[in-house]
Each structure stands twice: as C-alpha cells, then as structure tokens.
Protein backbone atom coordinates (compact mmCIF):
# COMPACT_ATOMS: atom_id res chain seq x y z
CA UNK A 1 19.49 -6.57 5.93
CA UNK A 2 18.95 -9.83 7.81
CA UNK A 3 16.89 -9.58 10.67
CA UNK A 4 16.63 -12.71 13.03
CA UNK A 5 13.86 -12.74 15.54
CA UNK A 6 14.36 -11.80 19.32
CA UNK A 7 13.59 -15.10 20.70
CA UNK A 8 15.27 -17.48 18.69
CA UNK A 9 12.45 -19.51 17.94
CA UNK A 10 10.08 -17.89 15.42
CA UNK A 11 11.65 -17.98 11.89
CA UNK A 12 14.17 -15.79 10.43
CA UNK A 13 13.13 -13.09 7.91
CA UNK A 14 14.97 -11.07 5.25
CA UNK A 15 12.66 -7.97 4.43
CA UNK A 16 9.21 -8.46 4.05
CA UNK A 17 9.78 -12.59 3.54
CA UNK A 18 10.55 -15.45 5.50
CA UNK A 19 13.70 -17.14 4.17
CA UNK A 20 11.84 -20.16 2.68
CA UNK A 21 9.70 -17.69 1.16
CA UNK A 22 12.32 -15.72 -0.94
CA UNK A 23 14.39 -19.73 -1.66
CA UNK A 24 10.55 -20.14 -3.21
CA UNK A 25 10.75 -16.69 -5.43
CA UNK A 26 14.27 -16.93 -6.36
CA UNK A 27 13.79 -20.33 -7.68
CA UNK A 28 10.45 -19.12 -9.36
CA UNK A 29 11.80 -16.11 -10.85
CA UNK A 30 14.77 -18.50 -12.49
CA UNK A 31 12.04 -20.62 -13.92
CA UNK A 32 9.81 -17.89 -15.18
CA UNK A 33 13.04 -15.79 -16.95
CA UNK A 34 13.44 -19.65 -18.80
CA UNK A 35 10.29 -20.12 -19.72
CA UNK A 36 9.59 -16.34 -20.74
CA UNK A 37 12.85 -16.48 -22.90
CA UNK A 38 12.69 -19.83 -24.34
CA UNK A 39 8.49 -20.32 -24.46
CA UNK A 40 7.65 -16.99 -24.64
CA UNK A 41 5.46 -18.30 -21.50
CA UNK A 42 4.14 -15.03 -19.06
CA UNK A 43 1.99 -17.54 -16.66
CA UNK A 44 5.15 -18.68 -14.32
CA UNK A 45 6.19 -14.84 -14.11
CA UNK A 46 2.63 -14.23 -13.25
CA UNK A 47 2.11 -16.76 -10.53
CA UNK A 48 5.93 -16.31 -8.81
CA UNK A 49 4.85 -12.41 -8.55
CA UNK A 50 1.45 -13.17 -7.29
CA UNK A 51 3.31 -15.62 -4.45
CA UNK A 52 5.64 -12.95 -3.88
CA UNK A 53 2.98 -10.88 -3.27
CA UNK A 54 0.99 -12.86 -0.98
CA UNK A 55 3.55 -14.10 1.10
CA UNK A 56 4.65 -10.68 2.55
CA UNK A 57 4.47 -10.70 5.84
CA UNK A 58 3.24 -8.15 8.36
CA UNK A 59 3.65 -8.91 12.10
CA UNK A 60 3.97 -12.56 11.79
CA UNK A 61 1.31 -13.13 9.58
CA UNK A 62 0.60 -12.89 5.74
CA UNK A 63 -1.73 -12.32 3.25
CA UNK A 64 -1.74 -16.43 2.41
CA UNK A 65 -1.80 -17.47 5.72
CA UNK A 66 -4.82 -15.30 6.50
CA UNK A 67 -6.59 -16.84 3.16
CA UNK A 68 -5.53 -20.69 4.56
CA UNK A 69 -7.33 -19.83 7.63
CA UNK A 70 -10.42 -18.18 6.10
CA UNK A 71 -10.53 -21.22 3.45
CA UNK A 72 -9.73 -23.54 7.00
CA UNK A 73 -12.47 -21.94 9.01
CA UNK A 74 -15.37 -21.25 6.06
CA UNK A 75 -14.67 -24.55 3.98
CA UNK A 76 -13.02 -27.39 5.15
CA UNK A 77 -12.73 -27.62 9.43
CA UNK A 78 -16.12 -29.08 10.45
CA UNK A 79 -18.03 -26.03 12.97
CA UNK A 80 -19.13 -27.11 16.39
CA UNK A 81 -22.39 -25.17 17.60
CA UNK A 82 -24.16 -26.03 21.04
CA UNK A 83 -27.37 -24.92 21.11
CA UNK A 84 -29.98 -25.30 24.67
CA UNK A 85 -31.29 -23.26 27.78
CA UNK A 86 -28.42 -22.25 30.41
C-alpha cells in the first residue's frame, strides 16, 4: 500500500516508513543475511532492526527524530536565557 501525502510536498511513505527509510533497511537487511551467513556476524542484523525500529513514524515524526532533537536541544545547540526586572 503506497500512500503519498495530501499536499504533495511532505515525503512519501510506504507503511510505517518513509521511502528512504525502507531503501536504508532493505539494503541493511541484504548486508546483515551476508554477514550472518558467511561471518556468522548477528551485530548488522541487530543494528538494521534497531533502525527499523526507530525510524517508524507516527504523524510525521519518529522515534529518531525525537532523540536528534532531545540530543539537539540537551547537548549540542547553545541555550539562550535572559534574565532582569520587566
């Protein structure tokens, strides 16, 4: 089911993801079924299902994107406070 958005401008999802999201967890998923068969390697499963799981989106906005702003606000954008007598 491929849903495109009403006013042509946000970005076009498929499910739960954005498009570049699931190009992301296809190509991760190919890498980790490699490396699991040939390396006996479980970390690139592990971190393609923990992006998969982070990137689902919920009314334009998803789990990552809330932790980039959090990390954004808390960590690395400088905070402006103002303090006198009005």
């Amino acid at each position: 089911m491929y849903i495109y958005p009403d006013n042509l401008k946000s970005k076009p999802i498929l499910w739960l993801w954005q498009l570049r999201d699931i190009s992301i967890i296809g190509i991760g998923c190919l890498i980790s079924v490699f490396m699991l068969s040939q390396l006996r390697m479980l970390l690139p499963a592990t971190v393609t299902a923990l992006y998969g799981f982070l990137s689902i989106r919920f009314e334009d906005t998803s789990i990552l994107d809330f932790i980039k702003y959090a990390c954004a606000f808390f960590l690395t954008k400088q905070q402006f406070y103002e303090w006198g007598h009005n």
